[in-house]
Protein backbone atom coordinates (compact mmCIF):
# COMPACT_ATOMS: atom_id res chain seq x y z
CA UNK A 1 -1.52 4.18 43.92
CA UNK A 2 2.23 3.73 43.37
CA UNK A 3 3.44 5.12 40.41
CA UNK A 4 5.01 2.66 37.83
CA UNK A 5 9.21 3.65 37.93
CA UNK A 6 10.18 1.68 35.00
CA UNK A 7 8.86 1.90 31.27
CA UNK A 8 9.11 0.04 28.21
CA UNK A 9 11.06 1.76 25.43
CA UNK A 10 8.30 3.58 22.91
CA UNK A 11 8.40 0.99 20.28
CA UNK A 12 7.78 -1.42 22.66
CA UNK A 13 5.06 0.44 23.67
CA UNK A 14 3.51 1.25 20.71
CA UNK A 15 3.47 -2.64 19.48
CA UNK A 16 -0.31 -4.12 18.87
CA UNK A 17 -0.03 -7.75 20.02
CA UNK A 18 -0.34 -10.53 17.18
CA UNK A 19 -4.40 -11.27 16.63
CA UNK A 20 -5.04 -15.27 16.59
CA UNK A 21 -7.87 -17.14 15.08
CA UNK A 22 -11.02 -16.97 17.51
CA UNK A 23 -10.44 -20.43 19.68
CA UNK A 24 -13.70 -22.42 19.48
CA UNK A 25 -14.25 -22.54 23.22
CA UNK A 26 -14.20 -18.95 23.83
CA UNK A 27 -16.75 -18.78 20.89
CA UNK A 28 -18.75 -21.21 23.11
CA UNK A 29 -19.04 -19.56 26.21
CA UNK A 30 -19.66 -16.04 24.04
CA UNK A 31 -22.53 -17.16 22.08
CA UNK A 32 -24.12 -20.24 24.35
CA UNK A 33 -23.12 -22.80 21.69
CA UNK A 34 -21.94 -26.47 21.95
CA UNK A 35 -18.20 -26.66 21.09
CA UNK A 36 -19.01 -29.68 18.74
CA UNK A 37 -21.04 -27.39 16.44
CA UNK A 38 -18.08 -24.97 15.53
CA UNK A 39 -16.21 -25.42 13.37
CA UNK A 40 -12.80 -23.47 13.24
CA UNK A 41 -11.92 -22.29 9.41
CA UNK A 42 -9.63 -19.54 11.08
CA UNK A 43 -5.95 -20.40 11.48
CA UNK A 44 -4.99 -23.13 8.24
CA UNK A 45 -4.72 -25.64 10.62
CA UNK A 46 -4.81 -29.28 8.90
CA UNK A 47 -8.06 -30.71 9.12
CA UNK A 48 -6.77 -34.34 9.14
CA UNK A 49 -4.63 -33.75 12.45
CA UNK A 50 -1.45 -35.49 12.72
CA UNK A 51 0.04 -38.11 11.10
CA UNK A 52 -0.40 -41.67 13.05
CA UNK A 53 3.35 -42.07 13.40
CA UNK A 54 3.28 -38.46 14.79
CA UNK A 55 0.65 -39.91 17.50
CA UNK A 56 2.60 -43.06 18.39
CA UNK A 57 5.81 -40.96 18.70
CA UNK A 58 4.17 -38.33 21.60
CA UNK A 59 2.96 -41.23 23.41
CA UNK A 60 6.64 -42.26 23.61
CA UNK A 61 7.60 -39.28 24.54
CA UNK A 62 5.70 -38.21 27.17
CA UNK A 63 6.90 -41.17 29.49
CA UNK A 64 10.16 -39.19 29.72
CA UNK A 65 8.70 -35.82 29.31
CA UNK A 66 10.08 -34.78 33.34
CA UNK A 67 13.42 -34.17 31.71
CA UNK A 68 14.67 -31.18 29.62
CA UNK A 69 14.51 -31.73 25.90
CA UNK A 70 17.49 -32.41 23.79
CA UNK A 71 18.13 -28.42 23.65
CA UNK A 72 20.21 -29.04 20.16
CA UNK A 73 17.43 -31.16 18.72
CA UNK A 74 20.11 -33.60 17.69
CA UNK A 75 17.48 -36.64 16.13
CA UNK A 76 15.74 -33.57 14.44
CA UNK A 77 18.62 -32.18 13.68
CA UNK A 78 19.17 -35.76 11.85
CA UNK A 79 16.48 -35.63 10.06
CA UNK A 80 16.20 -32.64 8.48
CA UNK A 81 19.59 -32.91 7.36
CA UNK A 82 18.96 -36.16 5.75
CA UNK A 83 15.59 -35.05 3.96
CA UNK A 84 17.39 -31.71 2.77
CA UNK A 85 20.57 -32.72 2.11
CA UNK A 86 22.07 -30.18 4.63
CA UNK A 87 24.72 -30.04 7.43
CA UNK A 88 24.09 -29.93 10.76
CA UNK A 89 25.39 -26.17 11.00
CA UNK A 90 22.93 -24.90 8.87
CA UNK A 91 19.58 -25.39 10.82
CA UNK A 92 18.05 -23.67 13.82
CA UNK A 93 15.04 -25.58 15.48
CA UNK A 94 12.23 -22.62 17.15
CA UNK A 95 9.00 -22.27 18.88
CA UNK A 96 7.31 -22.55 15.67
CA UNK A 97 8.47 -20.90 12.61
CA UNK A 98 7.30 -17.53 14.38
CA UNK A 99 10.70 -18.31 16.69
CA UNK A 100 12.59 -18.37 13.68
CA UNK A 101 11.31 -15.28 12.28
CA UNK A 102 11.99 -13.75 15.39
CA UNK A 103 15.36 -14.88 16.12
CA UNK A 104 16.47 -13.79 12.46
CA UNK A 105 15.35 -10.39 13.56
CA UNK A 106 17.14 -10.55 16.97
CA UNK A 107 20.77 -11.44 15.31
CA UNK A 108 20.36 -8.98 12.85
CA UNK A 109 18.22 -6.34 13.53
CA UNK A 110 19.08 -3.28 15.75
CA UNK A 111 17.52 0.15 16.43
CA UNK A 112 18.28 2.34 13.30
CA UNK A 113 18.44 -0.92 11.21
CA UNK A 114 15.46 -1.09 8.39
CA UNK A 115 13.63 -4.26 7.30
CA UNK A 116 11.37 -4.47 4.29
CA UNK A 117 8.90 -6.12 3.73
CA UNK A 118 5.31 -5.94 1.45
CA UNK A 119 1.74 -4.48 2.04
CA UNK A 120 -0.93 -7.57 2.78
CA UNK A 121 2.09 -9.63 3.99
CA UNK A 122 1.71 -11.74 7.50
CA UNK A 123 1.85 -9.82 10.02
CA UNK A 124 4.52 -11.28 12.15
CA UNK A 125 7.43 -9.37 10.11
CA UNK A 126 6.10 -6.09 11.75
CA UNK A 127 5.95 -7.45 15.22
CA UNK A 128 9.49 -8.22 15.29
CA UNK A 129 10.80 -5.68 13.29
CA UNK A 130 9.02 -3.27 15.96
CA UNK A 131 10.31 -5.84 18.50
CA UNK A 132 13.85 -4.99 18.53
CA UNK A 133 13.94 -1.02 17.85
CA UNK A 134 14.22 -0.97 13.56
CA UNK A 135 12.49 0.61 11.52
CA UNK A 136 9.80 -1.29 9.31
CA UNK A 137 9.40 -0.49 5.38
CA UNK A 138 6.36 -1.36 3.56
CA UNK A 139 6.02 -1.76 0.34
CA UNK A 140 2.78 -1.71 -1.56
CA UNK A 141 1.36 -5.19 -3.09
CA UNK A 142 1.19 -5.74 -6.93
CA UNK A 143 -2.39 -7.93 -7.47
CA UNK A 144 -2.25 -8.46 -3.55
CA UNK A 145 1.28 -9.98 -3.75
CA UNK A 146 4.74 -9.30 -3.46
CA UNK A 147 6.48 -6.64 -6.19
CA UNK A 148 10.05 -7.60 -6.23
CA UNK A 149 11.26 -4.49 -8.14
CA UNK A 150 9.76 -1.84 -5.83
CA UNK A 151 10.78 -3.77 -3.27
CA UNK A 152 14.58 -3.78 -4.31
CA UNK A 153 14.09 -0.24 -4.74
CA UNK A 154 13.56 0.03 -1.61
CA UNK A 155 17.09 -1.12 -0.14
CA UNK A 156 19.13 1.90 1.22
CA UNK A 157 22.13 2.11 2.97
CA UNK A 158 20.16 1.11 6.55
CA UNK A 159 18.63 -1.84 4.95
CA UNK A 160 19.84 -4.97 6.72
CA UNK A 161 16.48 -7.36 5.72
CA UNK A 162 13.73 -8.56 3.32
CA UNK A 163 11.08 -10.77 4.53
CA UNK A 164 9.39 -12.24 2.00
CA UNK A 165 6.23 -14.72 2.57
CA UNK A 166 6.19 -17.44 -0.68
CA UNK A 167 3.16 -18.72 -0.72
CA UNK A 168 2.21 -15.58 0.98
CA UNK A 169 -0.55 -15.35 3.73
CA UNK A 170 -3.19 -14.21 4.18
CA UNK A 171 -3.82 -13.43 0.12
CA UNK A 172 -1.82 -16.86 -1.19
CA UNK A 173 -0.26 -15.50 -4.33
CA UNK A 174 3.08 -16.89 -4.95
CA UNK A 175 6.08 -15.76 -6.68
CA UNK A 176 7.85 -17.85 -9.58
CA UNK A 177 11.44 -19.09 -9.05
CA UNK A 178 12.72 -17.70 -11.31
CA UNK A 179 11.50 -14.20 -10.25
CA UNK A 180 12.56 -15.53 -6.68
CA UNK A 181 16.03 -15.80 -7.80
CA UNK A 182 16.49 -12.85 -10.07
CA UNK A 183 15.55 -10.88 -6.95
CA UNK A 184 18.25 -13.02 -4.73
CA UNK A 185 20.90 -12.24 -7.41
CA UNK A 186 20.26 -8.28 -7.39
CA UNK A 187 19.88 -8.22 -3.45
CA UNK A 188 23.08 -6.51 -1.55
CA UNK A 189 24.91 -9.27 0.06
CA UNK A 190 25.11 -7.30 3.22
CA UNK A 191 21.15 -7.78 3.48
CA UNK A 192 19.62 -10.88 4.79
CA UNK A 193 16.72 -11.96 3.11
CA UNK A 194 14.18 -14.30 5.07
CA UNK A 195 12.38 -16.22 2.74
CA UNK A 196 9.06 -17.84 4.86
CA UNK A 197 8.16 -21.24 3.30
CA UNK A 198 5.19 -22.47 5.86
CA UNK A 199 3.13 -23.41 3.17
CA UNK A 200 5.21 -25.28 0.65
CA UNK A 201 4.34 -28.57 1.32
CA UNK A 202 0.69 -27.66 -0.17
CA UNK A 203 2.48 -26.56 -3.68
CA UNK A 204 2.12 -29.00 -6.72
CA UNK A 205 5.64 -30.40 -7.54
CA UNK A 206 6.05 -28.32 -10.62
CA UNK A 207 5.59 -25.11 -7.95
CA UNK A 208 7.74 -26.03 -5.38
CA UNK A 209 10.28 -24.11 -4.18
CA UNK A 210 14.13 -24.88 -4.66
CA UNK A 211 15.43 -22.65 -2.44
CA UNK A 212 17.09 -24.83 -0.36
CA UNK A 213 19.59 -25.18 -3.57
CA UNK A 214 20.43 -21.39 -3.45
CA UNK A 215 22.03 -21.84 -0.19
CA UNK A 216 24.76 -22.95 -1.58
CA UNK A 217 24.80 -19.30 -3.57
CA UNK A 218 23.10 -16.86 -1.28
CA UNK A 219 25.31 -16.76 2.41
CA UNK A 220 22.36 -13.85 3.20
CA UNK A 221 19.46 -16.25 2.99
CA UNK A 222 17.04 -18.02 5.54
CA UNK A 223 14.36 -20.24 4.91
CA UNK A 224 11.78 -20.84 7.12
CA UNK A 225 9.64 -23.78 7.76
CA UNK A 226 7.15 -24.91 10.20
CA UNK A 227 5.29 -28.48 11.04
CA UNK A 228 2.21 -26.62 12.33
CA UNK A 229 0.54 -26.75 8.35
CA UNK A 230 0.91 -30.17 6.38
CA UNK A 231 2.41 -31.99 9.25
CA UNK A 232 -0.52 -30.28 11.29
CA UNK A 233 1.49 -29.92 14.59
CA UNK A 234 0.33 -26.57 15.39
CA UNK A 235 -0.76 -27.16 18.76
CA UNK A 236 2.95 -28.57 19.80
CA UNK A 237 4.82 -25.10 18.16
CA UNK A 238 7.62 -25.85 16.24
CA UNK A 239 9.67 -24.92 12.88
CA UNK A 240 12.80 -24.50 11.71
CA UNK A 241 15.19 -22.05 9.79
CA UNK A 242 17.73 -23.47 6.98
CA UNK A 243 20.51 -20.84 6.70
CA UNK A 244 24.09 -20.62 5.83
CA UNK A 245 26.54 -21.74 8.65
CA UNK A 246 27.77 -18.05 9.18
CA UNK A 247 24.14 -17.25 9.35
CA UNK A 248 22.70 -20.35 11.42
CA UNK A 249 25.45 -19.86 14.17
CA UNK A 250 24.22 -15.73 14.96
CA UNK A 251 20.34 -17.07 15.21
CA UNK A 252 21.56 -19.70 17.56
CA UNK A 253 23.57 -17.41 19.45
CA UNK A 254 20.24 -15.75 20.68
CA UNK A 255 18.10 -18.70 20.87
CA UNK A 256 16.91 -19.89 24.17
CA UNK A 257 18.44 -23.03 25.50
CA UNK A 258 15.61 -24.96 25.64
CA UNK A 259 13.12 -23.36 22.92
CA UNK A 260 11.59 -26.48 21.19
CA UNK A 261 9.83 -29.42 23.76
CA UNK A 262 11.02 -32.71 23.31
CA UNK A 263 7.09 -33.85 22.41
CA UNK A 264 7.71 -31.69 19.75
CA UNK A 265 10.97 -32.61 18.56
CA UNK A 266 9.62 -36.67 18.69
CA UNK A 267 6.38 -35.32 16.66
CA UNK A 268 8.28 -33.64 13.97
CA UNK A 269 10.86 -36.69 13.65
CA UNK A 270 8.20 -38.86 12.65
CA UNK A 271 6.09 -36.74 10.88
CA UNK A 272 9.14 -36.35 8.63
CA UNK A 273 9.02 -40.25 8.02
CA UNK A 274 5.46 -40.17 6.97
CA UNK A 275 5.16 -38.86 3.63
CA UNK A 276 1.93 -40.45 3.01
CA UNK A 277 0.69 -38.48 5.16
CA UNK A 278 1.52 -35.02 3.60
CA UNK A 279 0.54 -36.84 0.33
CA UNK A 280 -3.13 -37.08 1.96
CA UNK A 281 -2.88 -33.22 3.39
CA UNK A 282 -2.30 -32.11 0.10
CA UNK A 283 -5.23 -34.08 -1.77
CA UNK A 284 -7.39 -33.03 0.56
CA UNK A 285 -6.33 -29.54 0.30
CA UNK A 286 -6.44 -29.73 -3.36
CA UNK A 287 -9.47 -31.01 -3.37
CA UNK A 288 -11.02 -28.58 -0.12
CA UNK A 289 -9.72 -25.82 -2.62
CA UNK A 290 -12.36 -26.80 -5.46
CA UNK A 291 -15.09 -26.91 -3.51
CA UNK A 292 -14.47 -23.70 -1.61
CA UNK A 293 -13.49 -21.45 -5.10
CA UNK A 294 -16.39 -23.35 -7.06
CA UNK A 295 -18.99 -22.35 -4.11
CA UNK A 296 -17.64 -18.88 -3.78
CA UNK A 297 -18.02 -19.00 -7.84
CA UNK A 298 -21.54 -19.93 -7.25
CA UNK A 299 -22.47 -17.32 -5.21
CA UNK A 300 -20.60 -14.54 -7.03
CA UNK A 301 -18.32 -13.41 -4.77
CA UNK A 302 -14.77 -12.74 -5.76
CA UNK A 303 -11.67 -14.87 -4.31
CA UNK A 304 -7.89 -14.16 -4.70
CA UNK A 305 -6.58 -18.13 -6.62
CA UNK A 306 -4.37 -19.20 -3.43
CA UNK A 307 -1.62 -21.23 -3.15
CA UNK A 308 -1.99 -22.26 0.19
CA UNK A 309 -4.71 -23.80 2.32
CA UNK A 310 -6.82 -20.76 2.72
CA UNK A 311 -8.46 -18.48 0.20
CA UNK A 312 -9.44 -14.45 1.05
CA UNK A 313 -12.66 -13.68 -0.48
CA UNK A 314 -13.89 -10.23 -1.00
CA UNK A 315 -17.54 -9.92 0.59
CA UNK A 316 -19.70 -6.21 1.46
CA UNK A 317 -19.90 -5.69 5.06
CA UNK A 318 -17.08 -8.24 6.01
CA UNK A 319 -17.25 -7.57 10.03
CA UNK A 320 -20.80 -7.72 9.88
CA UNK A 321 -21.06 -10.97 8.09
CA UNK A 322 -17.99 -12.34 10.15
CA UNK A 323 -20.04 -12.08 13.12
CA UNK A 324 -23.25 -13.49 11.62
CA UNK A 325 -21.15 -16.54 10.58
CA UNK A 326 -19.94 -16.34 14.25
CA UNK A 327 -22.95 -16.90 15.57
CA UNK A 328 -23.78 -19.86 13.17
CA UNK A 329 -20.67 -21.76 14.72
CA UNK A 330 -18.58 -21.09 12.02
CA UNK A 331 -15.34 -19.41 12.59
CA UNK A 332 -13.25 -17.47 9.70
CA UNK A 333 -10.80 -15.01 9.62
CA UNK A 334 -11.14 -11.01 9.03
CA UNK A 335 -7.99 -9.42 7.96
CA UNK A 336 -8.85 -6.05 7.99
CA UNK A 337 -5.94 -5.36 9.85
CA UNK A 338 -4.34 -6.74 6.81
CA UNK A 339 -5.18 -3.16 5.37
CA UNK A 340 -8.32 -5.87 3.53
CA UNK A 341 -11.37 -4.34 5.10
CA UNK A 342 -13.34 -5.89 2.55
CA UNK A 343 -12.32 -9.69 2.63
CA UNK A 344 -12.63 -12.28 4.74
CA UNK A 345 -10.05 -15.24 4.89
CA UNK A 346 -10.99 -19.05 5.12
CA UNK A 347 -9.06 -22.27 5.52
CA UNK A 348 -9.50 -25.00 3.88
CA UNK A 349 -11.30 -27.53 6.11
CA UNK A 350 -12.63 -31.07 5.72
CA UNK A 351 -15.62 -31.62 3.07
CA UNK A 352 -18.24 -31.37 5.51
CA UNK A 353 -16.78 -28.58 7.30
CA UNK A 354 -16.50 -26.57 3.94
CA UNK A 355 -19.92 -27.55 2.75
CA UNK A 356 -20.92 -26.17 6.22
CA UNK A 357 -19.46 -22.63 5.79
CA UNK A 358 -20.85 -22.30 2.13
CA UNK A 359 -24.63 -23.18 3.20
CA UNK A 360 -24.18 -20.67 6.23
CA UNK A 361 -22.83 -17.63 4.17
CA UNK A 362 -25.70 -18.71 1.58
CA UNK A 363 -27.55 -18.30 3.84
CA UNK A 364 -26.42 -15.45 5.57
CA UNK A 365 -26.18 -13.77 2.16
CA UNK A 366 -29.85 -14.30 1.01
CA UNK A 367 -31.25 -13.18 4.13
């Protein structure tokens, strides 16, 4: 056998690919079922799908879908700008808001460059930390969240980022603005801070975040996006970063030309337009999110309050009842490699599908 000549550099190397949710067809085939009787409470997809102006719009699309996309995203460019009150110059359009995430590491990030960011935070900040040679900084969770102080204690010299995951996932606490912007204020302005927003269209008005003020402030802040949660576009991949113009033009300097399809780009322009429609996600969120806590009340297990569309539950033996639920068609998500051996982490689904999961880890709890 010929001997491999080239190698990977060692932190290449030593990267563990990102863990999805289970896909309901390869639970399927595994365990003989029918794919109609899963039901997927793994990833926080939206369990209303897309919006029906989303729909009409990739119909339209598709008729011209032999041509490149729009590789500046100009109509969603458009958008945005008009529903954030931005320039043009501040936004860069990704592969989801994972792209962005990456591509804020890329421009920024170099071996012997550090980026912080906290225990039982998602796991994507590691990934592409590792991904281009810097070092990676961890610092432990207060009450499973973020702690702002240690974590500004933890700038050195070598610092050059700060992810920080508001609500955060997988444990859904959220930070208050005001802490948010104490923490901007007291950050070196030589350290970018990404601030990942991919669930704040399921906040309450009084909770939302107004961030994208503080650009105006903060040159060394990103926010990122995504249409895969509210606007329930996961399967179509795309988000977007709202930076500084400084900032926006080095993340679009390492962008690929053609990173975001044009299905997506006519999905996300119209799911913009449809606010009823993220008016409905977040009822039904709201309203998934009382029936999941209340049942997890009822059977005395104890949840972390989320501010997402997903709640991490604390539960004995939590690979061994994963797979029991598994093999009842109902798929969840462990997070052990969370560092939360103990917990398990659910979306919120439709009525039905919640009342589902509840009677099967009744069930599977009384056994």
């Amino acid at each position: 056998m010929t001997k491999l000549c080239v190698s990977a550099p060692a932190y290449i190397q030593s990267i563990a690919p990102y863990e999805p949710g289970k896909p309901i067809a390869d639970l399927a085939r595994e365990m003989g079922l029918k794919a109609g009787q899963i039901i997927k409470l793994a990833s926080n997809e939206n369990p209303l799908g897309i919006s029906p102006r989303a729909e009409e719009a990739i119909q339209g699309a598709l008729l011209d879908i032999a041509r490149y996309p729009d590789g500046n995203s100009f109509a969603l460019r458009d958008a945005v700008c008009a529903k954030f009150k931005l320039k043009p110059n501040q936004l860069v359009f990704g592969n989801g808001s994972n792209d962005i995430l990456e591509l804020a590491a890329r421009a920024f990030l170099a071996p012997g460059a550090e980026a912080i960011y906290s225990q039982h935070a998602f796991a994507v900040y590691a990934l592409v930390t590792q991904a281009v040679g810097a070092t990676g900084v961890v610092v432990p969770a207060r009450d499973f969240g973020h702690d702002l102080s240690a974590m500004l204690a933890a700038v050195t010299p070598d610092t050059r980022m700060i992810f920080i995951a508001n609500p955060n996932n997988p444990t859904g606490t959220l930070l208050s603005k005001e802490a948010l912007l104490t923490f901007l204020r007291q950050v070196p302005k030589n350290v970018l801070v990404v601030l990942d927003e991919a669930y704040d269209e399921y906040l309450p008005k009084t909770l939302k975040s107004e961030s994208i003020g503080w650009l105006i402030e903060f040159e060394n802040l990103v926010i990122s996006r995504t249409f895969s949660k509210a606007y329930g576009l996961a399967g179509l991949r795309i988000g977007f970063g709202m930076a500084s113009a400084k900032v926006a033009d080095m993340m679009n300097r390492v962008r690929q030309p053609f990173n975001v399809n044009s299905v997506a780009q006519a999905a996300a322009v119209a799911s913009l337009a449809d606010g009823d429609f993220v008016e409905r996600s977040y009822a039904l969120n709201q309203a998934g999110m009382a029936q999941i806590t209340q049942g997890l009340d009822k059977l005395g297990l104890e949840f972390i309050p989320s501010f997402g569309n997903f709640v991490s539950f604390r539960i004995g033996s939590a690979t061994g009842v994963y797979q029991r639920l598994l093999k009842n068609g109902v798929i969840v998500r462990p997070i052990a490699n969370y560092g939360m051996p103990d917990y398990l982490r659910v979306s919120i689904g439709s009525f039905s599908e919640n009342e589902r999961f509840l009677e099967v880890l009744e069930q599977i709890l009384t056994d």
